[in-house]
Protein backbone atom coordinates (compact mmCIF):
# COMPACT_ATOMS: atom_id res chain seq x y z
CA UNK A 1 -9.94 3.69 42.90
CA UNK A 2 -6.33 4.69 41.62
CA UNK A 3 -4.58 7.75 42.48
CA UNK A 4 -4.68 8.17 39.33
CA UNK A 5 -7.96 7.58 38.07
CA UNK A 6 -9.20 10.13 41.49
CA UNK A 7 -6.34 12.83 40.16
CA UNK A 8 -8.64 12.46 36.59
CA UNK A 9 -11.74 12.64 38.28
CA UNK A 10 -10.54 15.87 40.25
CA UNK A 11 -9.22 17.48 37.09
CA UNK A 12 -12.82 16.81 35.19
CA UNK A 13 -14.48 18.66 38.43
CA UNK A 14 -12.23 21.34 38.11
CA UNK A 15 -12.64 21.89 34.42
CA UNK A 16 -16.60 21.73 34.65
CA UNK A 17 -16.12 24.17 37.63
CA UNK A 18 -13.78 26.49 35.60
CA UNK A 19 -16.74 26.37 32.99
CA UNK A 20 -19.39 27.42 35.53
CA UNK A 21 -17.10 30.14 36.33
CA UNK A 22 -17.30 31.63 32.59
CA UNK A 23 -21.17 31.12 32.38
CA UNK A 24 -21.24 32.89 35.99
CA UNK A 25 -18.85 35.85 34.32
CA UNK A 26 -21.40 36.10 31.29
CA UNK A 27 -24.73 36.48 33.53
CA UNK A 28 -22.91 38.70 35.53
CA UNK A 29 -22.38 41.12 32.60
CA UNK A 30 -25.68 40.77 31.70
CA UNK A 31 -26.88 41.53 35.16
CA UNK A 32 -24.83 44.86 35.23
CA UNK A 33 -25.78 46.24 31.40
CA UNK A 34 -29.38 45.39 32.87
CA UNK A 35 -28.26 48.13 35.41
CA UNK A 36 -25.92 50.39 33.59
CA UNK A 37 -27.97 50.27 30.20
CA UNK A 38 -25.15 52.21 28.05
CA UNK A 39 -22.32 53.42 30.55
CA UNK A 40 -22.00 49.22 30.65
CA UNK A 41 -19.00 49.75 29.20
CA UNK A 42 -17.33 53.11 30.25
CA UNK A 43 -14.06 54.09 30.97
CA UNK A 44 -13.28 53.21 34.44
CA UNK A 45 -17.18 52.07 34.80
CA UNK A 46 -17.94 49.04 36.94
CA UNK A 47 -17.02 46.01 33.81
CA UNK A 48 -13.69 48.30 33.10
CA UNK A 49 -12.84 48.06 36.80
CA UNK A 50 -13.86 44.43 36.82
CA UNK A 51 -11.63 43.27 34.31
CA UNK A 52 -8.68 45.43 35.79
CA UNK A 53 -9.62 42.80 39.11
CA UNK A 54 -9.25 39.94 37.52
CA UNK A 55 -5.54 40.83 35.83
CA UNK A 56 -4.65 41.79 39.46
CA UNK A 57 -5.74 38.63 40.81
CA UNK A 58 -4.37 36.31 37.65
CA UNK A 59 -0.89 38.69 38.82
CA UNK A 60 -1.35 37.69 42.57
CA UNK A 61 -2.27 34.17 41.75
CA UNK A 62 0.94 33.33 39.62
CA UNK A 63 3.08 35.26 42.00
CA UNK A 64 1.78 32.63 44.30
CA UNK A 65 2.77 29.82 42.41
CA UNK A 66 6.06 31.14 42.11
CA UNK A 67 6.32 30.95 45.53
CA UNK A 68 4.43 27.58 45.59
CA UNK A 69 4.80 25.80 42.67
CA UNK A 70 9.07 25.53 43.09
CA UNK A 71 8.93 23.80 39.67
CA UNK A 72 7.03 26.63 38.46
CA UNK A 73 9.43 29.35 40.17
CA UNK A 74 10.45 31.35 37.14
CA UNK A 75 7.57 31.13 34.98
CA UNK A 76 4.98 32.25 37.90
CA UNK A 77 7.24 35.49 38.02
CA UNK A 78 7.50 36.08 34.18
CA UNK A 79 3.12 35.37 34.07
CA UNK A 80 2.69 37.74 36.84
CA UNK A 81 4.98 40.66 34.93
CA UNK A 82 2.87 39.84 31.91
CA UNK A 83 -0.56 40.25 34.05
CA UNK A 84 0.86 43.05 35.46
CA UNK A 85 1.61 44.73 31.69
CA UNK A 86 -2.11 43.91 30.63
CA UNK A 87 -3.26 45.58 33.81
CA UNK A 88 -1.66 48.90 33.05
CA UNK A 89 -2.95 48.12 29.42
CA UNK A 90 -6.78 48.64 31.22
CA UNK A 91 -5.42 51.98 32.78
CA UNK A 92 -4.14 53.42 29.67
CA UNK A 93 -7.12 56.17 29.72
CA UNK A 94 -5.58 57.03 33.56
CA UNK A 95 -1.67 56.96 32.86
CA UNK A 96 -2.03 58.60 29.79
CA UNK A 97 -3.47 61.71 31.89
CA UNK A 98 -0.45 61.38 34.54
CA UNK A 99 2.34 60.71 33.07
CA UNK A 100 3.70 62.90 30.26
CA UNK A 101 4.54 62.33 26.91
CA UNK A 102 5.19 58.14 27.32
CA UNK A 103 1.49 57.32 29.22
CA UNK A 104 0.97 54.05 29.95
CA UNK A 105 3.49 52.38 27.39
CA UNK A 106 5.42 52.52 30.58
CA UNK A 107 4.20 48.82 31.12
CA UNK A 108 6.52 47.63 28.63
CA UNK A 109 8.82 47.62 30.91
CA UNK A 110 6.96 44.62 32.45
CA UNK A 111 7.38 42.39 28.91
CA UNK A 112 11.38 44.09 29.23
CA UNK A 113 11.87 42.64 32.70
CA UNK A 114 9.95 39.39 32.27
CA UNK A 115 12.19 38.33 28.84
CA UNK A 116 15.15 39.25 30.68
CA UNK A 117 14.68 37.24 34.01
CA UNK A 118 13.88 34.41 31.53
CA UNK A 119 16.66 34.54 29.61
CA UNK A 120 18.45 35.10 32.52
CA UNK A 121 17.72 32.19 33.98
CA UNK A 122 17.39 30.10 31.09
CA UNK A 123 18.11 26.67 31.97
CA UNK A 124 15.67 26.68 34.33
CA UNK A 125 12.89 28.23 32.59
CA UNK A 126 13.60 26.45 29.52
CA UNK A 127 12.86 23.14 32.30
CA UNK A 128 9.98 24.67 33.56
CA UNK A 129 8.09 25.76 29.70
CA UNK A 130 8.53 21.78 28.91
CA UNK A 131 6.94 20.98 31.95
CA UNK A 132 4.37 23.69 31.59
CA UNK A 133 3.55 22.52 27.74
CA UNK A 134 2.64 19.23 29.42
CA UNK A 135 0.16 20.65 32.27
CA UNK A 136 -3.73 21.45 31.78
CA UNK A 137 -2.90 24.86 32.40
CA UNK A 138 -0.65 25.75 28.91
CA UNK A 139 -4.31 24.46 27.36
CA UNK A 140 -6.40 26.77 29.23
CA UNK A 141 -4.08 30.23 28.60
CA UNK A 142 -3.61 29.47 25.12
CA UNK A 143 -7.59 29.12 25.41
CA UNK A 144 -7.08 32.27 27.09
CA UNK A 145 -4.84 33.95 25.21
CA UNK A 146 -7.26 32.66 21.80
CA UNK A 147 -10.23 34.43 23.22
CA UNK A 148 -8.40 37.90 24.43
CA UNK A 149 -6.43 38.32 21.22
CA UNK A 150 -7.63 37.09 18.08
CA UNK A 151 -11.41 36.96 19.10
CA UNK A 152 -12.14 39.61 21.03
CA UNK A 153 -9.92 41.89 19.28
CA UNK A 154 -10.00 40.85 15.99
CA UNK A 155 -14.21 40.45 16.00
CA UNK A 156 -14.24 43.67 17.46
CA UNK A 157 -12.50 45.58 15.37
CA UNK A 158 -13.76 49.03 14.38
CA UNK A 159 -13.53 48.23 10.16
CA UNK A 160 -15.20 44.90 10.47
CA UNK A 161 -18.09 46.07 12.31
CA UNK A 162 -18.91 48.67 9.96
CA UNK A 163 -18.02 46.56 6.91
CA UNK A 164 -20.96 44.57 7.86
CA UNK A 165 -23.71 46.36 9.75
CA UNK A 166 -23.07 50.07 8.34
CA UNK A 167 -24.23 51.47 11.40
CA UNK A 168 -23.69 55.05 13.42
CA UNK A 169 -22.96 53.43 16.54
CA UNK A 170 -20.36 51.50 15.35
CA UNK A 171 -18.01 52.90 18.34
CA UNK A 172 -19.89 51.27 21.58
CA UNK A 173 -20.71 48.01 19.28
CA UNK A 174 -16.65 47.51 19.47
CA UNK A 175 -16.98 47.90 23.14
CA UNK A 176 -19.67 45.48 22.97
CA UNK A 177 -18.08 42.99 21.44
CA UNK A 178 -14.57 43.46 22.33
CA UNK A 179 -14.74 44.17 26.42
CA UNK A 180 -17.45 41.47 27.29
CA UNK A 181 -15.15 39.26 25.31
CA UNK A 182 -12.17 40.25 27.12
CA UNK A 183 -13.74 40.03 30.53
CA UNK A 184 -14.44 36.14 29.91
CA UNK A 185 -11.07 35.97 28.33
CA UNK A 186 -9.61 37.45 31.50
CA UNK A 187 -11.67 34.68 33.77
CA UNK A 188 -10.17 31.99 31.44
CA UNK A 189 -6.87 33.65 32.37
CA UNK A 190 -7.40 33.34 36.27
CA UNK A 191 -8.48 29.39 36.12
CA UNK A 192 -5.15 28.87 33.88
CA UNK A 193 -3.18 30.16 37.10
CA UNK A 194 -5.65 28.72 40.01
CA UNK A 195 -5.06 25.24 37.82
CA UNK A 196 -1.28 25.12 38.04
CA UNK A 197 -1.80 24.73 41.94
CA UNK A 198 -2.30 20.93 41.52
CA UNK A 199 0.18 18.89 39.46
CA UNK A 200 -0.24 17.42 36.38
CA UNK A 201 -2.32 14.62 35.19
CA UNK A 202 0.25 13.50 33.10
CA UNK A 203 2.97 13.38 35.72
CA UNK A 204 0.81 11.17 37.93
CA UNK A 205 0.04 8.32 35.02
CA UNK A 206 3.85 8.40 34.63
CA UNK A 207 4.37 7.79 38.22
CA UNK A 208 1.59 4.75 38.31
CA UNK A 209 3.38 3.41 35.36
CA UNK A 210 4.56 -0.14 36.27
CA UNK A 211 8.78 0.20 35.98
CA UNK A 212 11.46 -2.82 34.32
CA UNK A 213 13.44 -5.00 36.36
């Protein structure tokens, strides 16, 4: 067997692994509403705190393969800051009680400082997003990204739910829909940053590519 053909057998594990994962994410919200019946859902209940774990960890995880990953230096850092802005987007409820009139918009400053040390550093970002477009992992966020954004916020928004089911409890249906969404959204997230750990597919065919003389 290649190297090649066992780096494409160890991707296909990983993926089916990464799939497991979001199955094991789905019966593990089903497990907890079995508990929590209604207060599933709650600000800062168990699923809310949950979700806030796995931005931390997709945050730790890219900040590791900054430090890792040297061809992914720059964009680990700008991931992380990103991470780090939807985290504070989870604690909105807690920031908005602490800090006066600007809450947690504060986290901007995260999207602020993660543009900047891109553009910053341009060149080498600009290397890093090509190689990044060709890596298993620019699939999986912008899986990610898919399920977080247009699905689970879009699906769950407040106007379509009521357009169709004309219902009183229109209000935890959204959180229904929306956070268990997000949560799998968020695992999606984590595998997109534990799967830029091993080096492309791609880059190893290229490499096993018989050269001219």
């Amino acid at each position: 067997m290649t190297s090649s053909e066992k780096s494409t057998i160890l991707s296909a594990v990983r993926q089916l692994l990464y799939c497991a994962g979001c199955f094991g994410v789905a019966f593990l919200q089903h497990a907890v509403a079995a508990i929590y019946k209604e207060r599933t859902f709650d600000e800062n209940g168990i699923l809310e705190n949950f979700q806030l774990g796995e931005l931390l960890l997709a945050c730790a995880l890219f900040l590791c393969v900054s430090l890792i990953r040297k061809n992914f230096h720059k964009l680990g850092i700008v991931f992380a800051s990103l991470c780090a802005f939807a985290a504070c987007r989870e604690l909105d409820s807690f920031f908005d009680d602490h800090i006066p009139l600007i809450g947690w918009k504060f986290a901007f400053l995260f999207i602020l400082l993660a543009v900047g040390y891109a553009m910053k550093n341009w060149r080498q970002t600009r290397e890093e997003l090509l190689m990044f477009f060709h890596h298993p992992s620019f699939s999986m966020m912008c899986c990610a990204m898919t399920v977080i954004i247009p699905v689970a916020q879009c699906i769950g928004h407040r106007s379509f739910i009521v357009n169709i089911l004309q219902m009183e409890h229109v209000g935890s249906i959204k959180e229904f829909i929306e956070e268990s969404i997000e949560t799998a959204g968020y695992f999606i997230l984590i595998c997109s940053a534990i799967e830029l750990f091993w080096p492309s597919r791609q880059s190893n065919d290229t490499k096993s590519l018989p050269t001219d003389h």
